[in-house]
Protein backbone atom coordinates (compact mmCIF):
# COMPACT_ATOMS: atom_id res chain seq x y z
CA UNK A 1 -33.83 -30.47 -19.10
CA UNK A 2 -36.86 -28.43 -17.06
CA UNK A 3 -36.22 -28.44 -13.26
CA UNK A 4 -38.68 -30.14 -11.24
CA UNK A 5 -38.71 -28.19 -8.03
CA UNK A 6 -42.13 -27.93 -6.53
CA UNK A 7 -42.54 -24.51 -6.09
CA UNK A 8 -40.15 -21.25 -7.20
CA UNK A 9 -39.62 -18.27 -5.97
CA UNK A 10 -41.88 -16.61 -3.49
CA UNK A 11 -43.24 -12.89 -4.90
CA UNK A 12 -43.71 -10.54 -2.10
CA UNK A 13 -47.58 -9.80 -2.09
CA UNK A 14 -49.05 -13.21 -3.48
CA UNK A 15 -52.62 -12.09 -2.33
CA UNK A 16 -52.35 -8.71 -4.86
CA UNK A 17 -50.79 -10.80 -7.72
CA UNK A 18 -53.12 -12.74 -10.28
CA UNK A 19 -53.58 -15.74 -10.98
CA UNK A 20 -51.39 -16.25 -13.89
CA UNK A 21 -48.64 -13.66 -14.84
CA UNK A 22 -46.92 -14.80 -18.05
CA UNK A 23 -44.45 -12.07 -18.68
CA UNK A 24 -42.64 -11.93 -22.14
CA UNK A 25 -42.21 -15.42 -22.90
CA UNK A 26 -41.07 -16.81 -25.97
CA UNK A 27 -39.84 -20.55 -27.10
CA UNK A 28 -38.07 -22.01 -30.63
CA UNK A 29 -37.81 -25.47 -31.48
CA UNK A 30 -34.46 -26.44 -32.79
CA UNK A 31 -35.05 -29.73 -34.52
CA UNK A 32 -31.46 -31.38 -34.92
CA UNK A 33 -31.91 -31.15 -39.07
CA UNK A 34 -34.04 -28.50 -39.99
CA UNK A 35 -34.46 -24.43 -39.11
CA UNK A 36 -35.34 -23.44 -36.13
CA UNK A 37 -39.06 -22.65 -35.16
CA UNK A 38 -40.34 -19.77 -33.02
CA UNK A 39 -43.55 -20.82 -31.10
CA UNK A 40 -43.96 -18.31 -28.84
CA UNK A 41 -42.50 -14.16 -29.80
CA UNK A 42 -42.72 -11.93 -26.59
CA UNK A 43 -46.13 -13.98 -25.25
CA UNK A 44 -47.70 -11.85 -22.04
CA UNK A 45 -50.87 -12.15 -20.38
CA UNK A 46 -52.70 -11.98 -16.83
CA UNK A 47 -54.89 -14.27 -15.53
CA UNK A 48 -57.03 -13.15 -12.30
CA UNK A 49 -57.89 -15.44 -9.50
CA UNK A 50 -60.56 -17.40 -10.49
CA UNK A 51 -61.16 -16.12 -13.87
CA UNK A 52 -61.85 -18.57 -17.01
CA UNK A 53 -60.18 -18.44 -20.25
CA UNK A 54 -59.47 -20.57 -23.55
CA UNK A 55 -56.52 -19.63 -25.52
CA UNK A 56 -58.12 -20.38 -29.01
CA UNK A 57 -55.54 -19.92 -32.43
CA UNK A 58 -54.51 -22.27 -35.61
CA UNK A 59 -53.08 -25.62 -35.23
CA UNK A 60 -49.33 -25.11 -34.56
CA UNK A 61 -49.58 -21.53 -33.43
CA UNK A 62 -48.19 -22.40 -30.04
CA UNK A 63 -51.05 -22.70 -27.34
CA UNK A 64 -49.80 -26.55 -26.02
CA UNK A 65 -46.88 -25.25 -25.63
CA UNK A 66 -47.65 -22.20 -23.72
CA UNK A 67 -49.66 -24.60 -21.59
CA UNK A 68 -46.66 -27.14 -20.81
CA UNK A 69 -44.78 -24.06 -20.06
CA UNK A 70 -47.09 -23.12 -17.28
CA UNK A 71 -47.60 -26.04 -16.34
CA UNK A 72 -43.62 -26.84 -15.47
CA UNK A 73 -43.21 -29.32 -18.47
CA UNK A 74 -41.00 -27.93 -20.58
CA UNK A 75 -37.81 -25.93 -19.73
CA UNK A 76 -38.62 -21.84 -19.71
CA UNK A 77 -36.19 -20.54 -22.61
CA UNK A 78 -36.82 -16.82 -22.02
CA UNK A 79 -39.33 -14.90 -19.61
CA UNK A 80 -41.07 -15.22 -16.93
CA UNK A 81 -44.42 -17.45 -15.50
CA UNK A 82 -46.08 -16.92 -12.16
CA UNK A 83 -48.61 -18.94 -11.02
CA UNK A 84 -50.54 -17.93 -7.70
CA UNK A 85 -47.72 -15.57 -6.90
CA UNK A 86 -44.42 -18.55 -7.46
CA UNK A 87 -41.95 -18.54 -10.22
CA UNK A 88 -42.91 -21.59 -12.22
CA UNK A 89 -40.10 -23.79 -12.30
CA UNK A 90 -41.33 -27.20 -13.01
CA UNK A 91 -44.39 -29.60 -12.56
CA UNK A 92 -45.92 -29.00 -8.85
CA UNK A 93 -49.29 -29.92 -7.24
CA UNK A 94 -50.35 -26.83 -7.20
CA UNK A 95 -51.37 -26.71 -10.85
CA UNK A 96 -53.31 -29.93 -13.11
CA UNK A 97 -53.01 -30.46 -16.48
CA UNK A 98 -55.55 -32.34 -18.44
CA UNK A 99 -52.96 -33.69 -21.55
CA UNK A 100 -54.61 -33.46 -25.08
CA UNK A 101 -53.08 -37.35 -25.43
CA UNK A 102 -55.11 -38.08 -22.05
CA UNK A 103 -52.09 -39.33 -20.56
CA UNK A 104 -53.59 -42.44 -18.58
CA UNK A 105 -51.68 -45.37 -17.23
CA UNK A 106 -52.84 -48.17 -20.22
CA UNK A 107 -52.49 -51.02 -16.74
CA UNK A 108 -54.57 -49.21 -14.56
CA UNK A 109 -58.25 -49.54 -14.58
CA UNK A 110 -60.28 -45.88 -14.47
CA UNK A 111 -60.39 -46.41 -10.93
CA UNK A 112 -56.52 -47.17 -10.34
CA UNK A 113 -55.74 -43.82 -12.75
CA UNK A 114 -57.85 -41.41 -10.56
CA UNK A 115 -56.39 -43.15 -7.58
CA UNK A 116 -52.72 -42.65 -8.76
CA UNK A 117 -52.37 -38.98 -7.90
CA UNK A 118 -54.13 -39.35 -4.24
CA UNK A 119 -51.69 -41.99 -3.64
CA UNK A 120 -48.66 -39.68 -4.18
CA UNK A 121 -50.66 -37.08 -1.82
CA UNK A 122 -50.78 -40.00 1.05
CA UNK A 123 -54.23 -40.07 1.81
CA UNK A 124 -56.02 -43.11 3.85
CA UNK A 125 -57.00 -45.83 1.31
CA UNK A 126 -60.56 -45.22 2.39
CA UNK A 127 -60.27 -41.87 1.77
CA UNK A 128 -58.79 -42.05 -1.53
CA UNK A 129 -61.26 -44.36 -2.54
CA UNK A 130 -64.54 -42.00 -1.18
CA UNK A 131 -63.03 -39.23 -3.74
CA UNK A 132 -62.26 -41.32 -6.57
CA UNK A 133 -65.49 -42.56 -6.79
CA UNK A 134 -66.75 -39.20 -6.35
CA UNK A 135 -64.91 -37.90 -9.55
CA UNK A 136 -66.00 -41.12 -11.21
CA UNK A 137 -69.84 -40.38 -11.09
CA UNK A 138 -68.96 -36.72 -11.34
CA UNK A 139 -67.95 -37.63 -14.83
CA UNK A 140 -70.84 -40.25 -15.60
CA UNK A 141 -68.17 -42.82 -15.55
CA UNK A 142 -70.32 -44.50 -13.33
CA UNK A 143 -70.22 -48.59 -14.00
CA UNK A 144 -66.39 -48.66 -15.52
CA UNK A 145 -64.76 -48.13 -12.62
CA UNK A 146 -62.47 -51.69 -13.12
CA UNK A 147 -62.50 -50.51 -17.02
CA UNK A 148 -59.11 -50.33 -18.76
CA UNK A 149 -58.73 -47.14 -21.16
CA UNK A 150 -58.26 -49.43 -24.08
CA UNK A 151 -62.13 -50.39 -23.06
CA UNK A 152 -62.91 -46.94 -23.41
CA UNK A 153 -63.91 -44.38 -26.30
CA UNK A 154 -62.00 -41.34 -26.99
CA UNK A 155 -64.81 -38.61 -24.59
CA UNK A 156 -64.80 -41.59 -21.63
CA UNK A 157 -60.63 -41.25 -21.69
CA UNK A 158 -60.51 -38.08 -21.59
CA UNK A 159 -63.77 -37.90 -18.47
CA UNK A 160 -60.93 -39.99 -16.87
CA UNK A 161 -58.16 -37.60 -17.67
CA UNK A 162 -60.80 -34.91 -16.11
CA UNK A 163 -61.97 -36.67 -12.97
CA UNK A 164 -58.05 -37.98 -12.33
CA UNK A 165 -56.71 -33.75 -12.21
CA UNK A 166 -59.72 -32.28 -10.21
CA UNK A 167 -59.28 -35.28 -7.83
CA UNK A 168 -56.06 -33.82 -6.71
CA UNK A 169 -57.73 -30.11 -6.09
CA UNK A 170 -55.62 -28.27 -7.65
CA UNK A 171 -55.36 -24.23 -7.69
CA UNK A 172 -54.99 -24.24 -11.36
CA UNK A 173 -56.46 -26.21 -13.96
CA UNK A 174 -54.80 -26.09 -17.66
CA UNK A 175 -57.01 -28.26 -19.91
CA UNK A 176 -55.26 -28.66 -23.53
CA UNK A 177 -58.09 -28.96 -25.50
């Protein structure tokens, strides 16, 4: 099971490193009854500060899991990740991860789901409210604020999953498609 420390191991000019360092990193499935399946072979890439990019291949090729990997979701098998100069060793605030399921509480209204992650940072209720409501009108989700996501189409779920990761400000956005 993947560690969930906050933050790994300190490299010792963060400023000079990029971004993202993903340094030969490779990961197999091992279903209990079938063969084994290599997603990643020897994956590694750099990422400046600030720089944009979409990893773009076939279905099944491997790019969700490269992004649960730097995100801290999934246990490292082999390699190394550094994100903003730290070892990635599990989930941390640091990076946000926009799910490809959308990943929003099915209880909580769009509201209450952008609110969720402010909460954990212990904000003022006022203050948590301001930026949710920012994020909301960011997204044109104006109006459905006390909306539940089954109310919702597939594009306003995922505006929710949006607004609910950039509310927390993190340093890196991963975005599965």
């Amino acid at each position: 099971m993947a560690s969930v420390a906050r933050s790994g191991r300190e490299h010792d000019n963060p400023a000079a490193a990029p971004g993202i360092s993903i340094s030969g990193v490779c990961h197999e499935y091992r279903p209990a009854n079938g063969r084994p399946v290599l997603a990643l072979d020897d994956i590694s890439l750099e990422v400046k500060d600030r720089e944009f990019i979409a990893i773009l291949g076939p279905s099944g090729c491997g790019k969700s899991t490269l992004l649960y990997l730097m995100g801290g979701f999934m246990p490292l098998q082999q390699g190394e990740i550094i994100v903003a100069g730290k070892t990635v060793t599990g989930p941390g605030p640091d990076r946000g991860v926009v799910f490809q399921n959308f990943a929003l509480f099915p209880w909580k209204s769009v509201r209450d789901n952008i609110l969720y992650g402010l909460e954990k940072q212990g904000l003022p209720r006022e203050e948590r409210l301001e930026i949710a409501q920012h994020y909301i009108d960011m997204v044109h989700l104006s109006g459905f604020e006390d909306s539940y996501p089954s109310q919702l189409s597939g594009g306003m779920k995922q505006r929710v999953a949006i607004a609910r990761t950039l509310a927390i400000k993190p340093d890196t956005l991963l975005m599965d498609e």
